[in-house]
N, C-alpha and C. Protein backbone atom coordinates (compact mmCIF):
# COMPACT_ATOMS: atom_id res chain seq x y z
N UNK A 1 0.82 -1.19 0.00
CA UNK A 1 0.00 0.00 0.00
C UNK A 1 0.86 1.25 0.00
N UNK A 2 1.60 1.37 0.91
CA UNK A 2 2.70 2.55 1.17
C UNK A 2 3.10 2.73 -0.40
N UNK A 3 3.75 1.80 -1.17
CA UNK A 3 4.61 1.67 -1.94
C UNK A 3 3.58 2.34 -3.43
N UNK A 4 2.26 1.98 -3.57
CA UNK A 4 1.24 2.49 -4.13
C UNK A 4 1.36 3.91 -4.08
N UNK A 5 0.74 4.53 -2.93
CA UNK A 5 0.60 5.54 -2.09
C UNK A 5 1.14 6.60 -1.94
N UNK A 6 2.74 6.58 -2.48
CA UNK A 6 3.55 6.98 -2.20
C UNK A 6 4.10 8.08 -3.93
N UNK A 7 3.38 7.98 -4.53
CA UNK A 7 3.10 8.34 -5.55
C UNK A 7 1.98 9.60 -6.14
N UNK A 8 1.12 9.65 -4.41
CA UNK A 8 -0.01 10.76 -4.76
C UNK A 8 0.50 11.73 -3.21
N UNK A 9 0.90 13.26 -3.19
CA UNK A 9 0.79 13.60 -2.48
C UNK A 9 -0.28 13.92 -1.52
N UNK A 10 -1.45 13.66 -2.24
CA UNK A 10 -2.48 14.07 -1.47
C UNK A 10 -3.26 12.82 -0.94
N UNK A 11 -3.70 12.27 0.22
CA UNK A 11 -4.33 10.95 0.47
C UNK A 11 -5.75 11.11 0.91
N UNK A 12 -7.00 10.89 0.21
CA UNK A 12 -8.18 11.38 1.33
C UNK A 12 -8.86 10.01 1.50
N UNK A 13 -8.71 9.32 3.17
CA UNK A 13 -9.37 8.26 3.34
C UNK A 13 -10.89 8.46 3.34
N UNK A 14 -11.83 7.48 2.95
CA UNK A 14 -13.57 7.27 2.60
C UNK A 14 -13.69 6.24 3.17
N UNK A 15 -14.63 6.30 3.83
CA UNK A 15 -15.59 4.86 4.26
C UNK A 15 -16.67 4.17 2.99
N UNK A 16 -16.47 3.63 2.81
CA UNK A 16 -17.88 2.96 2.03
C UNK A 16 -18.92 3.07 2.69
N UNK A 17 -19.93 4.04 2.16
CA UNK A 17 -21.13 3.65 2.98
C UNK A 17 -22.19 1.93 2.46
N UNK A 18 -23.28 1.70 3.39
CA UNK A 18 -24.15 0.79 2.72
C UNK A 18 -24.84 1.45 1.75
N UNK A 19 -25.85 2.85 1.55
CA UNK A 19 -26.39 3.23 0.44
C UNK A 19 -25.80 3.22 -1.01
N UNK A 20 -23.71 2.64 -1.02
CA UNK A 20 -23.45 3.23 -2.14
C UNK A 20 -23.55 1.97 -3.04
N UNK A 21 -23.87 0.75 -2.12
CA UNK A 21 -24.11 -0.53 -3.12
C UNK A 21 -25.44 -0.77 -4.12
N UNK A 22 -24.74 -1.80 -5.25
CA UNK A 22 -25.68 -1.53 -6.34
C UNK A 22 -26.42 -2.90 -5.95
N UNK A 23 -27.14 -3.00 -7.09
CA UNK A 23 -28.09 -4.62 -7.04
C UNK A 23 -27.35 -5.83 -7.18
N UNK A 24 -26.10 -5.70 -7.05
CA UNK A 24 -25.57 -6.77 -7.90
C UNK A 24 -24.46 -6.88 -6.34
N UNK A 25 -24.20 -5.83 -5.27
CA UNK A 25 -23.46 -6.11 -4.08
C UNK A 25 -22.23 -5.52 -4.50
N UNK A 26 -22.37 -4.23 -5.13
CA UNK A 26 -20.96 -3.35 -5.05
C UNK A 26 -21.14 -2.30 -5.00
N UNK A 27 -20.00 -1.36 -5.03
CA UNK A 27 -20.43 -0.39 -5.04
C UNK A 27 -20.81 0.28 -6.53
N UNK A 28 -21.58 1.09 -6.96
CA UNK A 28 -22.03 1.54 -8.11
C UNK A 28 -21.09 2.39 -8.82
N UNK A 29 -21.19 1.95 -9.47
CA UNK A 29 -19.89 2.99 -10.84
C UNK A 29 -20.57 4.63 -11.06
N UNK A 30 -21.16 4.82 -10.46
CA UNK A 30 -21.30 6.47 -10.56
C UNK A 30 -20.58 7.06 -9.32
N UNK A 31 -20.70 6.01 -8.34
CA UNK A 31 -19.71 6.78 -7.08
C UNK A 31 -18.72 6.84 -6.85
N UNK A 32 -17.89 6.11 -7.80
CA UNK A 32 -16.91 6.39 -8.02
C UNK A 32 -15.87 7.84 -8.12
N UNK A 33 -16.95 8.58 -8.86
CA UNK A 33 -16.88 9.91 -9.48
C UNK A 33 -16.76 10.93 -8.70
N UNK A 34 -17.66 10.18 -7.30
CA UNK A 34 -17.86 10.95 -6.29
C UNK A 34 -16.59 11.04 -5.61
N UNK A 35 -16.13 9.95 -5.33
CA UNK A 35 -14.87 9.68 -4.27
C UNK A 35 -13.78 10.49 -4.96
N UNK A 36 -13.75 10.42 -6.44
CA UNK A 36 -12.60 11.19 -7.31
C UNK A 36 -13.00 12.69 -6.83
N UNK A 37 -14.54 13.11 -6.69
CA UNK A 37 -14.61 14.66 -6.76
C UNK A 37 -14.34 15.11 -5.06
N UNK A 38 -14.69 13.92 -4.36
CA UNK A 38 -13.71 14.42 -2.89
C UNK A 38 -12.49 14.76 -2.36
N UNK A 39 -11.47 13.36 -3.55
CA UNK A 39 -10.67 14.24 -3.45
C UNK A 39 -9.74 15.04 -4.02
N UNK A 40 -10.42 15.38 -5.06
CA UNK A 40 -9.98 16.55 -5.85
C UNK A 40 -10.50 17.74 -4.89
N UNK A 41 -11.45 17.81 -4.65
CA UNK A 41 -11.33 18.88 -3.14
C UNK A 41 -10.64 19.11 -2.19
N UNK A 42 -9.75 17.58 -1.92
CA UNK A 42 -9.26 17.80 -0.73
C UNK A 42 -7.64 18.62 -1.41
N UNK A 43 -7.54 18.06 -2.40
CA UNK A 43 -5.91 18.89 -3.26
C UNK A 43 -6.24 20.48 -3.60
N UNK A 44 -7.51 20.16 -4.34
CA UNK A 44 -8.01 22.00 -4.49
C UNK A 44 -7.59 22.73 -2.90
N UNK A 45 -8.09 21.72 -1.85
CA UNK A 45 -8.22 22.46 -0.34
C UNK A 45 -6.22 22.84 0.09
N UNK A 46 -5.87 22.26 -0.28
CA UNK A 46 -4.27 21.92 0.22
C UNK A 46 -4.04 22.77 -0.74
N UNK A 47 -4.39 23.05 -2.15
CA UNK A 47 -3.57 24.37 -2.97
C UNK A 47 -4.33 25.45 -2.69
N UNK A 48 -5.35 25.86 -1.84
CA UNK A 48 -6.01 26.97 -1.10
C UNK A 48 -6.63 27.29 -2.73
N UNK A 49 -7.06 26.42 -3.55
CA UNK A 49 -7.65 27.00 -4.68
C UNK A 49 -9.16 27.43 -4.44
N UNK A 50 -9.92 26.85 -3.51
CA UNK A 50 -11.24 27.62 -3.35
C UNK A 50 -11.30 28.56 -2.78
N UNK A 51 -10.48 29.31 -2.24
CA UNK A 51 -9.98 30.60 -1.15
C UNK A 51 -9.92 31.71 -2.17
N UNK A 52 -8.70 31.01 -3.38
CA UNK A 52 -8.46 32.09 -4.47
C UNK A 52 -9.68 32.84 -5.19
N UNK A 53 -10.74 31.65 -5.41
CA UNK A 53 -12.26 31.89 -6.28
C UNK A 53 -12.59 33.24 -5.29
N UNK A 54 -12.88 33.72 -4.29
CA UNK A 54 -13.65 34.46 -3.60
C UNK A 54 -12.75 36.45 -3.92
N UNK A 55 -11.45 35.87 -3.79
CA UNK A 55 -10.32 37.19 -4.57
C UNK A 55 -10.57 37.09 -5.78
N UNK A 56 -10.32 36.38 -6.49
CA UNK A 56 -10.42 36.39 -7.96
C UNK A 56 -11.36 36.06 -8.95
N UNK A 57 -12.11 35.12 -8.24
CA UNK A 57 -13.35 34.94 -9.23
C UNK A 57 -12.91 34.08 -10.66
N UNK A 58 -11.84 33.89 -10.14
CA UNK A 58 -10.81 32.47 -11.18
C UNK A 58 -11.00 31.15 -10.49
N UNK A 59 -11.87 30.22 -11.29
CA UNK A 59 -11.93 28.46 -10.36
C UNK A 59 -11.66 27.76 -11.12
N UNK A 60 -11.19 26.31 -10.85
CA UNK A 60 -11.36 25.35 -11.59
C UNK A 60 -12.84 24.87 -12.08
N UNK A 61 -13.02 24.12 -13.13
CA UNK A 61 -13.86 24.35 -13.58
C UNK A 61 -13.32 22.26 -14.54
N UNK A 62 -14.59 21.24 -14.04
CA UNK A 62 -14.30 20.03 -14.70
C UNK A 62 -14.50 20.03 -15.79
N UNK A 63 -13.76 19.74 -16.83
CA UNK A 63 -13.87 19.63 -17.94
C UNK A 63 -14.29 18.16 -18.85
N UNK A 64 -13.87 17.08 -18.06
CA UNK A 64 -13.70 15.53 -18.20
C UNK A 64 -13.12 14.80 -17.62
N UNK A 65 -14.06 13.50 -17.10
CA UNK A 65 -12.95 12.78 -16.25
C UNK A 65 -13.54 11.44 -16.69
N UNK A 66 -13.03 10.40 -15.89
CA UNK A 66 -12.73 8.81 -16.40
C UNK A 66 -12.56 7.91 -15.61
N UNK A 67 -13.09 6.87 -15.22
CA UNK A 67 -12.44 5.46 -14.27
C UNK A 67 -12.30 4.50 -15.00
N UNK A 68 -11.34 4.03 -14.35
CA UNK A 68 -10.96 2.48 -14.74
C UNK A 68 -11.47 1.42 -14.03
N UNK A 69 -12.20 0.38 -13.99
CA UNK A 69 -12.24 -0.37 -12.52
C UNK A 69 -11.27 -1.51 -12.74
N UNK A 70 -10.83 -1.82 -12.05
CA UNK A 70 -10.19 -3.05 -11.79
C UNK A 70 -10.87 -4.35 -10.84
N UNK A 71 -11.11 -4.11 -9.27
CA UNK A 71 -11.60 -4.65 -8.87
C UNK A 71 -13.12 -4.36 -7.69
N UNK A 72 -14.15 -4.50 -8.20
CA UNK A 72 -15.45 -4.69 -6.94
C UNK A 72 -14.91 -3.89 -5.55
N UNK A 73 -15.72 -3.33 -5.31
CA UNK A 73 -15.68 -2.44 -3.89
C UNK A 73 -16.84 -3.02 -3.09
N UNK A 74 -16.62 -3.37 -1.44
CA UNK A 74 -18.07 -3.93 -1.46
C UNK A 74 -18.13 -3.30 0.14
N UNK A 75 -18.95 -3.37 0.79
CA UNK A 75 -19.56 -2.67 1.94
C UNK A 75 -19.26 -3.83 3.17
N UNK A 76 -18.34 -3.90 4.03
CA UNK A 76 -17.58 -2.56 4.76
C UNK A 76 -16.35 -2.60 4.31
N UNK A 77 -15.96 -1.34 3.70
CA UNK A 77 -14.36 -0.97 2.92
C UNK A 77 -14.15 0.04 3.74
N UNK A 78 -13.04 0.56 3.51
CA UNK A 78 -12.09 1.98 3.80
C UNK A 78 -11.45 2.59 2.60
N UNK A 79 -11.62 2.92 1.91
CA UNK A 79 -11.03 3.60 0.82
C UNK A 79 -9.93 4.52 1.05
N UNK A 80 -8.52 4.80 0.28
CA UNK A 80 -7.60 5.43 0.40
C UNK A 80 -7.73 6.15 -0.98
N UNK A 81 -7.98 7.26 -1.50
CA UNK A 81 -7.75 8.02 -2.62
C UNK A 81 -6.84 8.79 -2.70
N UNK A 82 -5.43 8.21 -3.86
CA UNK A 82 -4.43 8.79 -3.94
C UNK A 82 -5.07 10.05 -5.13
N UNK A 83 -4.47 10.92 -5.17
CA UNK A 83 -4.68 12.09 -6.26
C UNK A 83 -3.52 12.96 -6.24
N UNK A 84 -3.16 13.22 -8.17
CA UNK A 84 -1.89 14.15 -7.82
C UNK A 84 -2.31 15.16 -9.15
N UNK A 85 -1.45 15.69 -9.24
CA UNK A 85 -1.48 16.46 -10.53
C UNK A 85 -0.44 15.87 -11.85
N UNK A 86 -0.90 15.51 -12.65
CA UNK A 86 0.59 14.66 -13.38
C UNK A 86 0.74 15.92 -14.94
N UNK A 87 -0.25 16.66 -15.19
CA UNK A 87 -0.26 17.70 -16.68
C UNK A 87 -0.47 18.73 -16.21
N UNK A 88 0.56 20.42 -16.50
CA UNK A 88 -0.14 21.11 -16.39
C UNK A 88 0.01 22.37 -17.55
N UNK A 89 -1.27 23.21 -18.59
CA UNK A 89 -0.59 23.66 -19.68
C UNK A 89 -1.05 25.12 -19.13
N UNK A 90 -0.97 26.08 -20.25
CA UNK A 90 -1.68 27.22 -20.00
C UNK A 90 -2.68 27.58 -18.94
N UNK A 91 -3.99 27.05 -19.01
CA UNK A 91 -5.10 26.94 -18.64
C UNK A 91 -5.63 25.79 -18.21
N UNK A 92 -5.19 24.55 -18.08
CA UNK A 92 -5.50 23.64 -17.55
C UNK A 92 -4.80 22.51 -17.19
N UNK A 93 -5.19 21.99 -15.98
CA UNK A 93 -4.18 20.39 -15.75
C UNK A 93 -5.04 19.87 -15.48
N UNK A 94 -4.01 18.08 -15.79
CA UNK A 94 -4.39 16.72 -15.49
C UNK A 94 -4.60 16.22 -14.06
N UNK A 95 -5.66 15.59 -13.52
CA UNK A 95 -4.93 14.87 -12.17
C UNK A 95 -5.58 13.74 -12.26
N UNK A 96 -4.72 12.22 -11.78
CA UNK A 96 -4.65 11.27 -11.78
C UNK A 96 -5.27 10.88 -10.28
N UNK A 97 -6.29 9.93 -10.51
CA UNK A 97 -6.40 9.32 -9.00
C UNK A 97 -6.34 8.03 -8.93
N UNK A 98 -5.98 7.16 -7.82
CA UNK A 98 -5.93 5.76 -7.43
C UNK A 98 -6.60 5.51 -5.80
N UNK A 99 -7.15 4.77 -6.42
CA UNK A 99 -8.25 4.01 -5.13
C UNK A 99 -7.77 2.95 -4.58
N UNK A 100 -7.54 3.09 -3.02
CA UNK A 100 -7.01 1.59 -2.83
C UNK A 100 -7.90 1.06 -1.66
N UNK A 101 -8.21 -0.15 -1.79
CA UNK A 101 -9.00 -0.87 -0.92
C UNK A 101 -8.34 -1.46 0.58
N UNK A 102 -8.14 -0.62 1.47
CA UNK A 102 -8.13 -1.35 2.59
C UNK A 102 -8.08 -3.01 2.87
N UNK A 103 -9.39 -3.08 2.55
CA UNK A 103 -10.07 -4.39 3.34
C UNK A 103 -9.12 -5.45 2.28
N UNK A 104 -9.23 -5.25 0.95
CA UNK A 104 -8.85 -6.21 -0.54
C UNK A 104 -6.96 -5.85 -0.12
N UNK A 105 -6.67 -4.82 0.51
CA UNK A 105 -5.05 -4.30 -0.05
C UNK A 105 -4.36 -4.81 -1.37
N UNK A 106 -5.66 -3.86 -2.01
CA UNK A 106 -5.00 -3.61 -3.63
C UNK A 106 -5.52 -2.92 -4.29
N UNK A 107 -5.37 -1.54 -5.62
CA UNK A 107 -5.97 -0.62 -6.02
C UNK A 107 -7.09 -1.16 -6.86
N UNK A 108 -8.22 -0.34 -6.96
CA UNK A 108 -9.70 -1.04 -7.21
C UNK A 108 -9.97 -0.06 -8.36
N UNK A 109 -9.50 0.72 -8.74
CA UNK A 109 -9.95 2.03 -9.41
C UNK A 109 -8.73 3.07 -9.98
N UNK A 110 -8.78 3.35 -10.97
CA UNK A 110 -7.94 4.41 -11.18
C UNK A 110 -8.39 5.28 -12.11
N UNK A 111 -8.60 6.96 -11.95
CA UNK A 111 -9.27 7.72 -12.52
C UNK A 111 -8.56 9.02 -12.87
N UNK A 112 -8.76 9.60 -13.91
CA UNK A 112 -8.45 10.91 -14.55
C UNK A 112 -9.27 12.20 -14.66
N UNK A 113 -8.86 13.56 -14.86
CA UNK A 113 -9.85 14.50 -14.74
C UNK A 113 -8.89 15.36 -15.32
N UNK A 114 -9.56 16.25 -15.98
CA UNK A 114 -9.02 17.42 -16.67
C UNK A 114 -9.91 18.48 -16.21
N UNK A 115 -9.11 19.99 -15.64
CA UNK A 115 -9.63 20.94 -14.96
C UNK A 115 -9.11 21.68 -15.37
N UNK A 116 -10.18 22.68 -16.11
CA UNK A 116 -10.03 24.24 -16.41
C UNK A 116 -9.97 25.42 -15.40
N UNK A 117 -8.92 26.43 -15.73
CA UNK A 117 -9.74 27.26 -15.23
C UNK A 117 -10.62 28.31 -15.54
N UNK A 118 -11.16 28.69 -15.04
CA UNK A 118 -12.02 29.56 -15.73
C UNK A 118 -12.88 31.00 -14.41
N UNK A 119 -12.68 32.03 -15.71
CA UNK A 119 -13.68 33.17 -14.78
C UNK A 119 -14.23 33.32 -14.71
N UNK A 120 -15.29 33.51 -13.87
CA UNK A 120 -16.78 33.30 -13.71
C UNK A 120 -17.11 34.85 -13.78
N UNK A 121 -16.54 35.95 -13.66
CA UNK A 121 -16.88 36.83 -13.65
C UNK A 121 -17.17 37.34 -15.28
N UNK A 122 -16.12 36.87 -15.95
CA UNK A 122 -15.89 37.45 -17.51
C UNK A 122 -16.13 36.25 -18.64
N UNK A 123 -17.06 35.16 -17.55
CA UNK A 123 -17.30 33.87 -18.21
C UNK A 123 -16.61 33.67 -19.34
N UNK A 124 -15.02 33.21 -19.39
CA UNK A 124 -14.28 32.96 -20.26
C UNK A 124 -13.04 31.91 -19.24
N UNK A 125 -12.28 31.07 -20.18
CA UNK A 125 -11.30 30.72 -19.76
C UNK A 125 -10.51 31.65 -19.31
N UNK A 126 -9.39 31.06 -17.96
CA UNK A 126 -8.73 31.68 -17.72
C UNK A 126 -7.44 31.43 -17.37
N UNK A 127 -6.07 31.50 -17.24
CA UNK A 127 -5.18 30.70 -17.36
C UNK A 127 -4.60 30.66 -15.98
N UNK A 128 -4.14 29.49 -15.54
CA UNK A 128 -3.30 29.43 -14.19
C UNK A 128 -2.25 30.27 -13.30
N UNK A 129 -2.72 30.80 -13.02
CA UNK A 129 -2.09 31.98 -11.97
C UNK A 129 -0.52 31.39 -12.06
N UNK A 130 0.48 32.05 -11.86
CA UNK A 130 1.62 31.71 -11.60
C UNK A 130 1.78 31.37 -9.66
N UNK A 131 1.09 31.98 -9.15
CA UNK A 131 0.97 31.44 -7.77
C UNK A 131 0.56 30.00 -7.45
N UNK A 132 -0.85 29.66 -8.15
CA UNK A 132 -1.66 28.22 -8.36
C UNK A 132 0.09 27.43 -9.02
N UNK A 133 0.69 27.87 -10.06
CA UNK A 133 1.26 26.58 -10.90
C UNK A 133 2.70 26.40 -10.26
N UNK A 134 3.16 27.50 -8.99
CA UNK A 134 4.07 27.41 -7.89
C UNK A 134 3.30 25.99 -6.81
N UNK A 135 2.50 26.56 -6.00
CA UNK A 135 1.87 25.70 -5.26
C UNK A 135 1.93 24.79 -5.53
N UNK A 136 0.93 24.12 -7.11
CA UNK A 136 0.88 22.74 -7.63
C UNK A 136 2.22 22.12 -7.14
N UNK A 137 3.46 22.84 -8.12
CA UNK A 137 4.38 22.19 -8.07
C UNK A 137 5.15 21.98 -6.92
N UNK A 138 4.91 22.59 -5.65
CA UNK A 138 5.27 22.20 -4.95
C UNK A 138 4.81 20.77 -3.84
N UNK A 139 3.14 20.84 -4.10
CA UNK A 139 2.47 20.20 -3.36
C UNK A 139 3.02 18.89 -4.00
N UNK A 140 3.34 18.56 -5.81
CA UNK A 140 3.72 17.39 -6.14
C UNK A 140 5.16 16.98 -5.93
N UNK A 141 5.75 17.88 -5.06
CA UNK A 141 7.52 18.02 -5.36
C UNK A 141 7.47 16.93 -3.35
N UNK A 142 6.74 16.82 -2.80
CA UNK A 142 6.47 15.98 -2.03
C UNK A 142 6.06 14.30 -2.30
N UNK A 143 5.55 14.14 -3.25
CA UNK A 143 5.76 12.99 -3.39
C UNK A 143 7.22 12.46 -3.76
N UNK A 144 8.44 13.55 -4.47
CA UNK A 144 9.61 13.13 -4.93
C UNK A 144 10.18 12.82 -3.63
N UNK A 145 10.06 13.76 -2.73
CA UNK A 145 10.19 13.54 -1.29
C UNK A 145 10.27 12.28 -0.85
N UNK A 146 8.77 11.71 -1.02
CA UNK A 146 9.00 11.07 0.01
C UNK A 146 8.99 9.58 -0.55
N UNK A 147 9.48 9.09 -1.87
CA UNK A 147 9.66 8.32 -2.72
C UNK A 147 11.44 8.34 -2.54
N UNK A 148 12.10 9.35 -2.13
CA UNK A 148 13.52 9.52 -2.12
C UNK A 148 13.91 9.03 -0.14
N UNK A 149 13.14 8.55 0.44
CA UNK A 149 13.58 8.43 1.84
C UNK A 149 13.63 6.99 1.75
């Protein structure tokens, strides 16, 4: 797990709830999406990017995202959601997530997302602050970290 893990600076543990199982005794492939959009909040939260929206009126903004499943999630789990940033251009980056199952100890999921930014004030794209694409890189310059100990 560590060795997984160790690859996303950002970690946000989830419980499986019982409501998120489907008819079939898993969890449902739409919630997936969910667990990805938690913790892409929790990295937005660690790059103080929803703080910036309220000064600037510049947010990310989803553009497309994606799962992979690999293996069944089933009720009672613990979920570990790795998420990092792996692309970043003008106006938008990549971030990669990996799901790892506690209970199974092995990744169940792996998902992608592409995030704009954009101004809500001048409803147009808008391009990544040089402050935001400092931060990023620092928040990911911790996983080199701690892959190097």
């Amino acid at each position: 797990m560590d060795a997984i893990l160790q690859q996303y600076p950002v970690i946000t543990e989830i419980p499986v709830a019982w409501g998120e199982m489907d008819a079939l005794n898993h969890v449902n492939n739409v919630v997936y999406f969910r667990y990805f959009e938690t913790a892409r909040l929790d990295y937005f939260k660690e790059a103080s990017l929803m703080d910036d929206i309220k000064e600037t009126g510049v947010g990310p903004v989803l553009s497309e995202t994606s799962a992979r499943y690999r293996l069944p999630v089933t009720y009672p789990d613990t979920l570990l959601v790795g998420s990092r940033v792996t692309h970043m251009e003008g106006d938008r980056f990549t971030m990669e997530y990996e799901i790892f199952s506690k209970k199974m100890g092995a990744v169940t999921t792996r998902g992608t997302a592409q995030v704009v930014m954009f101004d809500f004030k001048n409803n147009t794209k808008a391009q990544i602050s040089p402050r935001l694409r400092e931060t990023i890189e620092a928040i990911e310059a911790r996983k080199a970290l701690s892959t190097d100990a």
